[in-house]
N, C-alpha and C. Protein backbone atom coordinates (compact mmCIF):
# COMPACT_ATOMS: atom_id res chain seq x y z
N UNK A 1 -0.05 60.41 137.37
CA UNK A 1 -0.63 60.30 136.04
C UNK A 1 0.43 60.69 135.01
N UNK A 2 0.75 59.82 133.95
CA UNK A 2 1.31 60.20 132.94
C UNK A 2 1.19 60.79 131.70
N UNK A 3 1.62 61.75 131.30
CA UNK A 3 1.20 62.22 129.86
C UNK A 3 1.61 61.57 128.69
N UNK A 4 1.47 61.14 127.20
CA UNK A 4 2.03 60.96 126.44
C UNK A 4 2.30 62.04 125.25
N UNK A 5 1.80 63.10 125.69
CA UNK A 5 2.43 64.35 124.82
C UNK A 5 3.26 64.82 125.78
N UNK A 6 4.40 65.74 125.22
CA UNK A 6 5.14 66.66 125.61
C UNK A 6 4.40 67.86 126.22
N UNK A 7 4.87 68.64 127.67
CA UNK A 7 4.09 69.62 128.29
C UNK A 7 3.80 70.68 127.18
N UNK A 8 4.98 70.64 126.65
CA UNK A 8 4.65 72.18 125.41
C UNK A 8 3.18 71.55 124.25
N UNK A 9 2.84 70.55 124.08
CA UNK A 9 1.94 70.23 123.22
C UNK A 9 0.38 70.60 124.38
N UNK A 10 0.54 70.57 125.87
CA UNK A 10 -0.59 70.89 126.23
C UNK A 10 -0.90 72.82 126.25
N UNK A 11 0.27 73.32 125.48
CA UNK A 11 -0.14 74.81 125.41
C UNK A 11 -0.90 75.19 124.27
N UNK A 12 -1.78 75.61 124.61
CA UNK A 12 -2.24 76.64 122.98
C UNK A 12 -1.98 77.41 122.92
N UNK A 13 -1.80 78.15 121.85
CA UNK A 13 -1.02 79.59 121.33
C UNK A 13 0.10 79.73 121.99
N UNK A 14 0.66 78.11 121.63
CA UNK A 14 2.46 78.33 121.77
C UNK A 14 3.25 79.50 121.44
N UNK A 15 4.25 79.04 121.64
CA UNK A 15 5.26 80.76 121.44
C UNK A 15 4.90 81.13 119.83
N UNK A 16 5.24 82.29 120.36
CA UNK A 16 5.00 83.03 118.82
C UNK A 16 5.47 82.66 117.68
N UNK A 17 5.61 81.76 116.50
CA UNK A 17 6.18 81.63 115.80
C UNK A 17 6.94 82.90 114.61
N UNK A 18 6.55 83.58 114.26
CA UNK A 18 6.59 84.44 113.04
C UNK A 18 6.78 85.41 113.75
N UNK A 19 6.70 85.75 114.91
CA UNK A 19 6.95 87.26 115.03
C UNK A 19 5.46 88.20 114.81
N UNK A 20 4.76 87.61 114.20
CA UNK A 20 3.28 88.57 113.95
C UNK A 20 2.40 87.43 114.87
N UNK A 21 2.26 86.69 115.15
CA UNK A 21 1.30 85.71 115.54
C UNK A 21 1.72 86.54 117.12
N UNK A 22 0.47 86.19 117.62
CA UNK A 22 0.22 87.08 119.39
C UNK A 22 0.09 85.81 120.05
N UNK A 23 0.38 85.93 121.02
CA UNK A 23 0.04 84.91 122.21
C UNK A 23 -1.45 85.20 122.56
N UNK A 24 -2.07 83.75 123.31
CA UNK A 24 -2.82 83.91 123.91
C UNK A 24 -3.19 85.30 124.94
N UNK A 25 -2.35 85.59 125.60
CA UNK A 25 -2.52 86.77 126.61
C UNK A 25 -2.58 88.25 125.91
N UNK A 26 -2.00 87.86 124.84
CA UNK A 26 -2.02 89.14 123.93
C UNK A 26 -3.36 89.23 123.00
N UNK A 27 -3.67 88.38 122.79
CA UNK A 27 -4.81 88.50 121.71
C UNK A 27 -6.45 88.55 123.19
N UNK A 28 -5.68 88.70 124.20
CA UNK A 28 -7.32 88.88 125.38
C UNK A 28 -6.81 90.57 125.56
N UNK A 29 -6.09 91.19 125.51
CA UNK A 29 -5.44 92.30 125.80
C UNK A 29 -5.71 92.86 124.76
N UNK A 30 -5.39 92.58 123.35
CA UNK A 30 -5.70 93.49 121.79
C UNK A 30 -6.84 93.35 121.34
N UNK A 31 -7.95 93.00 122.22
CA UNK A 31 -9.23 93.60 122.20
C UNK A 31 -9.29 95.25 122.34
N UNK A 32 -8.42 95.69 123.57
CA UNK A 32 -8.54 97.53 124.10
C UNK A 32 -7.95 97.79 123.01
N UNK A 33 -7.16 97.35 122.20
CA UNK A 33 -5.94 98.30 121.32
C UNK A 33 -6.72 98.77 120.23
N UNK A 34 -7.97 99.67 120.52
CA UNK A 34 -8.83 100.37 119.58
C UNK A 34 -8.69 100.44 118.60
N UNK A 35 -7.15 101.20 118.26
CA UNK A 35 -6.76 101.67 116.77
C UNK A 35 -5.57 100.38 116.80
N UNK A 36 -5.34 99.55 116.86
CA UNK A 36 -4.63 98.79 116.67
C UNK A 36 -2.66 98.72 116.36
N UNK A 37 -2.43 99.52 116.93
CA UNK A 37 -0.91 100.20 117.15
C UNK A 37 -0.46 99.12 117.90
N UNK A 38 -0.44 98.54 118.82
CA UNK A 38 0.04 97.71 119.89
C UNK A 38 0.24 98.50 121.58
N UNK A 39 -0.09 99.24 121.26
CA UNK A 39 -0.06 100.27 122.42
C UNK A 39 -1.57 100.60 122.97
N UNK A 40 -1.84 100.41 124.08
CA UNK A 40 -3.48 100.39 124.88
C UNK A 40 -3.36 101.54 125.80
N UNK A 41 -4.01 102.76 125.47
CA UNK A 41 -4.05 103.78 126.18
C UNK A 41 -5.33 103.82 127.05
N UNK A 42 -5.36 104.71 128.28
CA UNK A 42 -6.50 104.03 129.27
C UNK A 42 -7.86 104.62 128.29
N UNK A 43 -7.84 105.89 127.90
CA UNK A 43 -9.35 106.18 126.99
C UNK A 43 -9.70 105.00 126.03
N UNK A 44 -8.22 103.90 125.50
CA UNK A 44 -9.14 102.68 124.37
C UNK A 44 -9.73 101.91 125.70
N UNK A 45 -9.30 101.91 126.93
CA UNK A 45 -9.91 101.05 127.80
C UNK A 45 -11.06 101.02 127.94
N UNK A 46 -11.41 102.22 128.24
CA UNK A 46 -12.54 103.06 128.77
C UNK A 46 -13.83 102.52 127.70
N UNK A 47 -13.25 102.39 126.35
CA UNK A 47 -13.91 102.51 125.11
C UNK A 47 -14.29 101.00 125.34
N UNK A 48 -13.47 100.07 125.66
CA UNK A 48 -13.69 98.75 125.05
C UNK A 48 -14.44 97.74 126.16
N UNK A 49 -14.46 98.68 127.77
CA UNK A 49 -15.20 98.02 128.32
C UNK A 49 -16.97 98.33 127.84
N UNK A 50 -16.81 100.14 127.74
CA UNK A 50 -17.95 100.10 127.29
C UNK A 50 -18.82 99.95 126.14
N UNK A 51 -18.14 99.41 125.17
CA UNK A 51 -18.24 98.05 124.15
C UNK A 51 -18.87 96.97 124.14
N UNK A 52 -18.47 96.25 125.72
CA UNK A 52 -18.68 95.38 126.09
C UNK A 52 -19.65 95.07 126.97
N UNK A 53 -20.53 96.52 127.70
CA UNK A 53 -21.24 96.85 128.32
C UNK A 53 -21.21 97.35 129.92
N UNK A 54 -20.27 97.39 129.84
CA UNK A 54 -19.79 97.94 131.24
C UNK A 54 -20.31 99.19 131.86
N UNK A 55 -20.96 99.54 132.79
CA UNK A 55 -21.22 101.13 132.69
C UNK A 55 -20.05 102.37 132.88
N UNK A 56 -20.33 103.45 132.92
CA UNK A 56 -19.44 104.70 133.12
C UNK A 56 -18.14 104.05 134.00
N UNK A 57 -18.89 103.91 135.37
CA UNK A 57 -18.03 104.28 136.59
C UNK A 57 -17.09 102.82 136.46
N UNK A 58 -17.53 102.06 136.02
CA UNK A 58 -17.00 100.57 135.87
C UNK A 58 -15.94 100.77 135.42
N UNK A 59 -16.06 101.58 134.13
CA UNK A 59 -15.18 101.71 132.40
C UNK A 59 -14.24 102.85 133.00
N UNK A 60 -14.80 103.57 133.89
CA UNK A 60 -13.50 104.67 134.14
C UNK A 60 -12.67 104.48 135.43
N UNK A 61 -13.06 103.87 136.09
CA UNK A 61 -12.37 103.21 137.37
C UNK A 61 -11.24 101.70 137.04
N UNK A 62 -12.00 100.60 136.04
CA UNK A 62 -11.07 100.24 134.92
C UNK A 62 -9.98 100.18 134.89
N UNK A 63 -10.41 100.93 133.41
CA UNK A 63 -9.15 102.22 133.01
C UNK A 63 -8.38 102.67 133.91
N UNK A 64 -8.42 103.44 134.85
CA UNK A 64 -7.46 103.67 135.95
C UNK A 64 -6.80 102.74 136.39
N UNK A 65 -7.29 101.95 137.34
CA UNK A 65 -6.82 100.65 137.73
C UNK A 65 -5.86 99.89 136.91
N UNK A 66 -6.34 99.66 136.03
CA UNK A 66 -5.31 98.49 135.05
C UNK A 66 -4.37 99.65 134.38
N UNK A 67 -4.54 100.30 134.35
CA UNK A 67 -3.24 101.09 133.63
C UNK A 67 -2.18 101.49 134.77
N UNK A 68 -2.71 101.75 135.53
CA UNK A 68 -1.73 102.44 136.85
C UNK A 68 -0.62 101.38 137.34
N UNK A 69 -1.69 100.36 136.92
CA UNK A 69 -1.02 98.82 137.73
C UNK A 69 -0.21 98.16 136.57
N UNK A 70 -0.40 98.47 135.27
CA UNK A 70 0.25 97.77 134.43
C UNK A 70 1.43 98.73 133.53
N UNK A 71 0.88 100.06 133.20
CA UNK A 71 1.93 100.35 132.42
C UNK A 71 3.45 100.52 132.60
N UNK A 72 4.24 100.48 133.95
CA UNK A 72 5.55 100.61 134.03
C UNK A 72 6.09 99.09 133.59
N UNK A 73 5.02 97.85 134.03
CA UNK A 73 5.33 96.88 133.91
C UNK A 73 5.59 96.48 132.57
N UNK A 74 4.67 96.56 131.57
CA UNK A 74 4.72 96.35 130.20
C UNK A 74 5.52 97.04 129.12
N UNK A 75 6.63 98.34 129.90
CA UNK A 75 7.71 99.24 129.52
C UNK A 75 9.20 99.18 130.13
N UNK A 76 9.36 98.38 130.17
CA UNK A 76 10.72 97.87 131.09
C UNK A 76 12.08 98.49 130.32
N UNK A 77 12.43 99.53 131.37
CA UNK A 77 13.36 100.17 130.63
C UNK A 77 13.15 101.55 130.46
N UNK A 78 11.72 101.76 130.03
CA UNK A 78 11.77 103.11 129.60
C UNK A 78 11.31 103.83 130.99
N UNK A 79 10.85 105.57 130.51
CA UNK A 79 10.67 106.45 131.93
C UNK A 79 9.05 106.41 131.86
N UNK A 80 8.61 106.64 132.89
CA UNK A 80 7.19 106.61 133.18
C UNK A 80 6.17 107.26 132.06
N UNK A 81 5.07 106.96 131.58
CA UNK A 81 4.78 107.80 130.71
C UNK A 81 3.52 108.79 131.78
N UNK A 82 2.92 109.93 131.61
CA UNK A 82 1.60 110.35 131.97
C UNK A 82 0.63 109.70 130.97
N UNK A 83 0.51 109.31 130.59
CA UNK A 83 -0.40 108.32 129.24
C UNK A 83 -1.13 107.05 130.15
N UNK A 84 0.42 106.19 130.81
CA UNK A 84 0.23 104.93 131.25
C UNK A 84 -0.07 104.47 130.24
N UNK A 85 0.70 104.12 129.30
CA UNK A 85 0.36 103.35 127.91
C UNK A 85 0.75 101.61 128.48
N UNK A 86 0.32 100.60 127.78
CA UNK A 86 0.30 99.28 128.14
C UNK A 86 0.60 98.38 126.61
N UNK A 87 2.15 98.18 126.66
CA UNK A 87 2.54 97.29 125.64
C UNK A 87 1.97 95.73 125.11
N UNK A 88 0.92 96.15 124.40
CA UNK A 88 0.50 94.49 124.28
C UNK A 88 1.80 93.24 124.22
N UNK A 89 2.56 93.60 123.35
CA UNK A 89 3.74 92.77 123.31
C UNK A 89 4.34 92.05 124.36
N UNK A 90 4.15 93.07 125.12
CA UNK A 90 5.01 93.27 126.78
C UNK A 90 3.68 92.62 127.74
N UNK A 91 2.75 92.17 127.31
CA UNK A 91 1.50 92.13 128.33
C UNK A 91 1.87 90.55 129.45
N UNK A 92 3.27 90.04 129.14
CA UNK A 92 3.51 88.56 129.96
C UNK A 92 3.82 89.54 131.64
N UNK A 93 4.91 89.93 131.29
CA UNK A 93 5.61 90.84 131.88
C UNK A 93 4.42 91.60 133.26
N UNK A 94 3.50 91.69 133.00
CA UNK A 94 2.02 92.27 133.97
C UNK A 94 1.79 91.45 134.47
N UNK A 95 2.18 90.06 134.33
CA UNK A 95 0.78 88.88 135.17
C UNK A 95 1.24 88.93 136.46
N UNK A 96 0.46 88.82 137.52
CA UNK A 96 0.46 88.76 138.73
C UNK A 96 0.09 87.53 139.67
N UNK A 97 0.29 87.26 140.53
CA UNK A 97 0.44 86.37 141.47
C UNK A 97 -1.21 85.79 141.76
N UNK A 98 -1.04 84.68 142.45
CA UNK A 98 -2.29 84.53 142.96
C UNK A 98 -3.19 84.14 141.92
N UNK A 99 -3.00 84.03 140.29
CA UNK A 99 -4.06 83.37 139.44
C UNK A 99 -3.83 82.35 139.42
N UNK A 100 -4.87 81.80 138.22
CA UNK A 100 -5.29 80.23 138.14
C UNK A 100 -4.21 79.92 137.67
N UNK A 101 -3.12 80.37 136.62
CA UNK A 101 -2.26 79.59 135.74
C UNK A 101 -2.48 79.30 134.59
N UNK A 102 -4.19 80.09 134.22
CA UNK A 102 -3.96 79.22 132.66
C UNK A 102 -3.37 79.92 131.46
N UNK A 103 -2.46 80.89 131.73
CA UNK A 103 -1.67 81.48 131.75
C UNK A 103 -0.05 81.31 131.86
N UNK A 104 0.46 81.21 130.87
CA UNK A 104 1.96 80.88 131.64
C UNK A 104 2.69 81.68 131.30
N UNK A 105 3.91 82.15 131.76
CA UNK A 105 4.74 83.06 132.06
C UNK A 105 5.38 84.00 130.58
N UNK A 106 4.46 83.64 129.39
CA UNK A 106 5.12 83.76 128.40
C UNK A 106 3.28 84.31 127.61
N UNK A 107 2.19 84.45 128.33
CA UNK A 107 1.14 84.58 127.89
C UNK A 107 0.45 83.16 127.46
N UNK A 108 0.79 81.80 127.12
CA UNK A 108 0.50 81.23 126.59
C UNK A 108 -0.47 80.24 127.40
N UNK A 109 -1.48 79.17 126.59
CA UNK A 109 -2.61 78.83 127.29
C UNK A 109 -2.45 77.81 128.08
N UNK A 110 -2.70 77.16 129.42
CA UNK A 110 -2.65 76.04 129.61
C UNK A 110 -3.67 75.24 129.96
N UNK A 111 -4.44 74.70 129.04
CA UNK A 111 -5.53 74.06 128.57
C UNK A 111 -5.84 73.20 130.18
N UNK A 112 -4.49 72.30 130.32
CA UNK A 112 -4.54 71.50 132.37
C UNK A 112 -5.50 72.45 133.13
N UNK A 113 -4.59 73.18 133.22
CA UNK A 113 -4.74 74.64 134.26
C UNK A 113 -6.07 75.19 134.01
N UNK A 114 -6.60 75.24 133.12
CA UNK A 114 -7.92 75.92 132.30
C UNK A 114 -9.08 74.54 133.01
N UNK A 115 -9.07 73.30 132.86
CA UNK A 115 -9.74 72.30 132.92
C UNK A 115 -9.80 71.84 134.21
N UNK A 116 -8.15 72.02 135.32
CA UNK A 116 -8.41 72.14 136.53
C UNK A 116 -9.78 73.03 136.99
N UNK A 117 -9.97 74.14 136.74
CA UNK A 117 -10.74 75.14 137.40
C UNK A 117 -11.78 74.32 137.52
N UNK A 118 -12.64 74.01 136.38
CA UNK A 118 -14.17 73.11 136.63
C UNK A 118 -13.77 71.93 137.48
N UNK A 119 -12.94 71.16 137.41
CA UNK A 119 -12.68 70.00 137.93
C UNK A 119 -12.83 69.88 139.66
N UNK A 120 -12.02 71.28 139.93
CA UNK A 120 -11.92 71.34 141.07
C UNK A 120 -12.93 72.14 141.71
N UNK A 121 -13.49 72.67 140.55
CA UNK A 121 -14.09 73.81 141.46
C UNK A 121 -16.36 74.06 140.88
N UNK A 122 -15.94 73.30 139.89
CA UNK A 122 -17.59 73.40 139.81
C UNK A 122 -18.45 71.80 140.09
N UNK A 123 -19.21 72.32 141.34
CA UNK A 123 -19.44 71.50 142.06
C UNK A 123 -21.04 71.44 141.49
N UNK A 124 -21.27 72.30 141.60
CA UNK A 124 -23.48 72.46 141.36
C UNK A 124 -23.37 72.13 139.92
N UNK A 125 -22.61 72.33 138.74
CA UNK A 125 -23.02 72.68 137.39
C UNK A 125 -21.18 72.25 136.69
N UNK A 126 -20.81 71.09 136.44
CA UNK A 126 -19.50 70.41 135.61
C UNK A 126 -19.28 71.46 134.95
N UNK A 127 -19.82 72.96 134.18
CA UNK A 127 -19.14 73.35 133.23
C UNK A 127 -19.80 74.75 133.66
N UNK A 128 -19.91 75.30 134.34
CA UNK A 128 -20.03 76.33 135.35
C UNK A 128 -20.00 76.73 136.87
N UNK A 129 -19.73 77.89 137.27
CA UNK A 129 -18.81 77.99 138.47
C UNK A 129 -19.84 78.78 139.13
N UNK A 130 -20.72 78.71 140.09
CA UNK A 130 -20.95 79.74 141.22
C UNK A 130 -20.44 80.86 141.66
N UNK A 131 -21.61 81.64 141.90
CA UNK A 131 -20.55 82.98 143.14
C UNK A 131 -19.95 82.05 143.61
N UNK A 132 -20.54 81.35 144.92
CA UNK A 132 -19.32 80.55 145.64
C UNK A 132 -18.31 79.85 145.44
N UNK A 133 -18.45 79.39 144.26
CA UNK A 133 -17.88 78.32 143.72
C UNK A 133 -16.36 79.59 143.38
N UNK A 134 -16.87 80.55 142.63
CA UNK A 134 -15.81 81.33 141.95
C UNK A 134 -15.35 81.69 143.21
N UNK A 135 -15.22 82.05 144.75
CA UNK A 135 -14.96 82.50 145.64
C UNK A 135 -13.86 81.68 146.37
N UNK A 136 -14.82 80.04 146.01
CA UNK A 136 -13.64 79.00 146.60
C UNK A 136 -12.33 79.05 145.25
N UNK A 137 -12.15 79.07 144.47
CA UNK A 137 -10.81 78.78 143.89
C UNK A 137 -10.44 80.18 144.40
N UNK A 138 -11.26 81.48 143.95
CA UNK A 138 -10.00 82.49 144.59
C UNK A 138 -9.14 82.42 146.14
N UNK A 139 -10.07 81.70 146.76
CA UNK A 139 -9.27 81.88 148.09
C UNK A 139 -8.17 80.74 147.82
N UNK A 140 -8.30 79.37 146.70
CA UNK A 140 -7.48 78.35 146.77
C UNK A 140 -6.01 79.27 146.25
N UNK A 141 -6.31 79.77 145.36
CA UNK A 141 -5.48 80.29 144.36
C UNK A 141 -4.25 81.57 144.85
N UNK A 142 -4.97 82.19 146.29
CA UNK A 142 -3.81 83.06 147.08
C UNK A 142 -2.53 82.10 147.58
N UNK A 143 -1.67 83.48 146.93
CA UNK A 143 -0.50 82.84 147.20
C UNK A 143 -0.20 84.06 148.77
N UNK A 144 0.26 83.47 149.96
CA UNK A 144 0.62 83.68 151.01
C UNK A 144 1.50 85.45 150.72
N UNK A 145 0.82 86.18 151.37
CA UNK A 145 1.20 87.80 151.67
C UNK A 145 1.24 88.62 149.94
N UNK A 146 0.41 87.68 149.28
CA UNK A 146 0.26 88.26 147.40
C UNK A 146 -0.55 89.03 147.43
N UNK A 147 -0.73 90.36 148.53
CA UNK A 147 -1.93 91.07 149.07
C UNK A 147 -2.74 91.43 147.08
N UNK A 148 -1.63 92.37 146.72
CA UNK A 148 -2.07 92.72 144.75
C UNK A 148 -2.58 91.53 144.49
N UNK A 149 -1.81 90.78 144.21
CA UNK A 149 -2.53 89.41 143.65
C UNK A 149 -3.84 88.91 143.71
N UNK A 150 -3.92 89.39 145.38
CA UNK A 150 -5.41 88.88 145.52
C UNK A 150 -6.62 89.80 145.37
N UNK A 151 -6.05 90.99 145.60
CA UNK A 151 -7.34 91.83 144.53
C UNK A 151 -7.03 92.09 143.44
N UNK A 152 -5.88 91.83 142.42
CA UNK A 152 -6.23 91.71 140.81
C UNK A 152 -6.75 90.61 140.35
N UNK A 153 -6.62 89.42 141.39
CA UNK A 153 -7.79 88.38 140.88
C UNK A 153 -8.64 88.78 141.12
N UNK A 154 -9.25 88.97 142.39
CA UNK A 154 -10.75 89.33 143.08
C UNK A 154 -11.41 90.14 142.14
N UNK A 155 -10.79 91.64 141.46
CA UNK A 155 -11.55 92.36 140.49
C UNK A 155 -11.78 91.85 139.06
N UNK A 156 -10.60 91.12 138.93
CA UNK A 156 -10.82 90.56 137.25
C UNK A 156 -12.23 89.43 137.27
N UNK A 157 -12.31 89.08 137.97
CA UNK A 157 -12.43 87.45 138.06
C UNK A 157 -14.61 88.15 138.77
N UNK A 158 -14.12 88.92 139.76
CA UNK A 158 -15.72 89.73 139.97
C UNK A 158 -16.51 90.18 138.47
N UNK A 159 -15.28 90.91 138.38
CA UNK A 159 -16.12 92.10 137.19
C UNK A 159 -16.37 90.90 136.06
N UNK A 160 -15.94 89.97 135.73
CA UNK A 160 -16.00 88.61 134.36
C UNK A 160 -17.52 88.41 134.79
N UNK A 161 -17.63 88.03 136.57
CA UNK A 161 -18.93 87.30 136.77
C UNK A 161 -20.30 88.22 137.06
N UNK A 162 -19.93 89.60 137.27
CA UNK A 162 -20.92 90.70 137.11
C UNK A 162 -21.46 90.98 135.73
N UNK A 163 -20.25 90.57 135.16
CA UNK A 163 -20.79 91.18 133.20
C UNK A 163 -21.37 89.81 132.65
N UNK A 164 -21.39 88.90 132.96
CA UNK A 164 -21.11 87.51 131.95
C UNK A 164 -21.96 86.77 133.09
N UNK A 165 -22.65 86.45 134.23
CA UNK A 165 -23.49 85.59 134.57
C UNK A 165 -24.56 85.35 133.68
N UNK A 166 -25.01 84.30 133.29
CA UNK A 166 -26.48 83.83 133.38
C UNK A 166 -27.63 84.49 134.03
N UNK A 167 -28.78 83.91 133.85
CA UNK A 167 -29.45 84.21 134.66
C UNK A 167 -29.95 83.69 135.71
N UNK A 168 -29.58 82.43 135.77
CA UNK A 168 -29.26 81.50 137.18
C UNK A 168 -28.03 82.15 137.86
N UNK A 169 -27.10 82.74 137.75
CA UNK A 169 -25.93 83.45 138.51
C UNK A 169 -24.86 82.51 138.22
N UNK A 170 -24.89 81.67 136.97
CA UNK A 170 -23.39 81.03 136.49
C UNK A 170 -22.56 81.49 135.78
N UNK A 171 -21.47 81.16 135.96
CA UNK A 171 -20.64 81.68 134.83
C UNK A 171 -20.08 80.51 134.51
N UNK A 172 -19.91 80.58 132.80
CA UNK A 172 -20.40 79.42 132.02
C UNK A 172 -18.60 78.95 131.82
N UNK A 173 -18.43 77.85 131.44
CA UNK A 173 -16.91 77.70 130.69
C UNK A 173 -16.58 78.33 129.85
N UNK A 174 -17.56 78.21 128.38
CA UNK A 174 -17.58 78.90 126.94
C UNK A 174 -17.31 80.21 127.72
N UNK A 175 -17.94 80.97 128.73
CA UNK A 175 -17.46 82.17 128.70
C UNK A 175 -16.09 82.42 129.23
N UNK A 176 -15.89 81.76 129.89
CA UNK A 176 -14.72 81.95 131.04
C UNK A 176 -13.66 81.29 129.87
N UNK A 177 -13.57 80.72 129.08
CA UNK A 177 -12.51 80.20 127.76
C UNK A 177 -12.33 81.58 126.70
N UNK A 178 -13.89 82.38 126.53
CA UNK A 178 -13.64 83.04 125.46
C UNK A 178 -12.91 84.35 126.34
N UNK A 179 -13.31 84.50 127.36
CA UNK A 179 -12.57 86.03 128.08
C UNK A 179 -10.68 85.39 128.15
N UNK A 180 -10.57 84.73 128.29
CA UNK A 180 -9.22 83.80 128.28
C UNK A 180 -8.71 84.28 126.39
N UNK A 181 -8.79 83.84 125.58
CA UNK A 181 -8.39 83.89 124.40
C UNK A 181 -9.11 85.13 123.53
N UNK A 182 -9.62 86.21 124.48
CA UNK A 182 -10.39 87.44 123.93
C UNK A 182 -11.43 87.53 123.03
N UNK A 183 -11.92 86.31 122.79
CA UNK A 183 -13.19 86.20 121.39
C UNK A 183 -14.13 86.72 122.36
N UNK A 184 -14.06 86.49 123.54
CA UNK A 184 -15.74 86.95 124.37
C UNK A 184 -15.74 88.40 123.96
N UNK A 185 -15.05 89.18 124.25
CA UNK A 185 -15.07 90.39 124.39
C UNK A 185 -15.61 90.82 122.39
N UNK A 186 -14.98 90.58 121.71
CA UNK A 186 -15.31 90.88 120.41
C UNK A 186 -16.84 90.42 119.94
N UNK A 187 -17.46 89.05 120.59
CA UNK A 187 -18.67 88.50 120.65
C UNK A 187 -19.75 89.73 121.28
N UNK A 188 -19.26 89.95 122.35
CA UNK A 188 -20.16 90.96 123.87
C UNK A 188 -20.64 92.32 122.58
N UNK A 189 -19.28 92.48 122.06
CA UNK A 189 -19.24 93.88 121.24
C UNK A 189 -20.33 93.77 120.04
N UNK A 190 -19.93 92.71 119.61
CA UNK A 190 -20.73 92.41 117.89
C UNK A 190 -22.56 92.34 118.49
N UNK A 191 -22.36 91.50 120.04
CA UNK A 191 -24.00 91.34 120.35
C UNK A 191 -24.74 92.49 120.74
N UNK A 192 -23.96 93.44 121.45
CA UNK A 192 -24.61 94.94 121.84
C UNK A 192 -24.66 95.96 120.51
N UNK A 193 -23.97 95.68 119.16
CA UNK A 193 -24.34 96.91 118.47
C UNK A 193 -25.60 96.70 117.76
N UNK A 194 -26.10 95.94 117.70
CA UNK A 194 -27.55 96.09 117.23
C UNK A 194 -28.51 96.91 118.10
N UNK A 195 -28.28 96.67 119.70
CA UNK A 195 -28.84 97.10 120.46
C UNK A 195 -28.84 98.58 120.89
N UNK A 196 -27.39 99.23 119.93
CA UNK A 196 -27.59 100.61 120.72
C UNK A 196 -27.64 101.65 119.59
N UNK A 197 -28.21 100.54 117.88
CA UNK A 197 -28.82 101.45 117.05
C UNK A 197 -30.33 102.25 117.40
């Protein structure tokens, strides 16, 4: 199959132009950045899952997890912090093995890669994915001895379809696009504060 755009025209939130503009991967990440510094400490974590509705043990296990696993990565160069702080800037630098790709090596979107997933993989519902369904691309998606890889997908990709199913047990595109470009998470937030006046 041939394209008649250039591959870089199938990215959204191409490279950064200006220097202030965030990448895709950055603007799903500067949701946690509470106070907005560029720096994600595990307590904004803690804060922004449970924002989003996550309970305690979810939000503090989290937090652990993704910081432990990400902050040397997103500091290249410097000495370890006890903080585990997580450079949004730096957030390309974290991606790990074994995902879908819609993602590319620079944070940026790849709309293909994004549109593969249903294509290939939602079989019951064109624009939603099953437990099973979400089970078959993770196993498509291991890359051979990517042991991390395959449980930082397995947890990201669980915990999306624990928080965000339907009530048929789908998980929808619109959602699985907005957790991708971080509007879900700011949506989840804006829909629960009415609820916990």
């Amino acid at each position: 199959m041939a394209f008649s755009m250039p591959p870089e025209a199938l990215l959204e939130g191409a490279a950064k132009p200006s220097g202030s503009e965030q990448s895709v991967l950055e603007k799903h990440v500067a949701f946690f950045d509470r106070n907005h510094d560029g720096i994600v400490y595990p307590w904004e974590t803690f804060e922004g899952f449970r924002a989003i509705g996550a309970g305690y043990l979810l939000s503090m296990t989290g937090a652990f997890l993704i910081h432990f696993a990400l902050s040397s990565k997103t500091r290249p160069g410097k000495y370890p912090s006890p903080f585990f702080p997580i450079e949004v800037k730096n957030i390309h630098l974290a991606k790990h093995g074994s995902d879908s790709g819609v993602y590319d090596s620079d944070g940026r979107f790849v709309s293909l890669k994004f549109e593969e997933i249903f294509r290939k993989f939602a079989r019951t519902h064109g624009n939603a994915l099953t437990s099973g369904e979400l089970m078959a691309m993770l196993k498509a998606n291991r890359e051979p001895q990517d042991y991390k890889g395959w449980i930082g997908s397995w947890t990201e990709w669980m915990t999306l379809y624990n928080l965000c199913k339907d009530n048929n047990g789908l998980l929808r595109k619109e959602i699985v696009k907005g957790v991708y470009d971080g509007s879900l998470f700011e949506r989840m937030e804006r829909d629960r504060k009415p609820h916990r006046k």
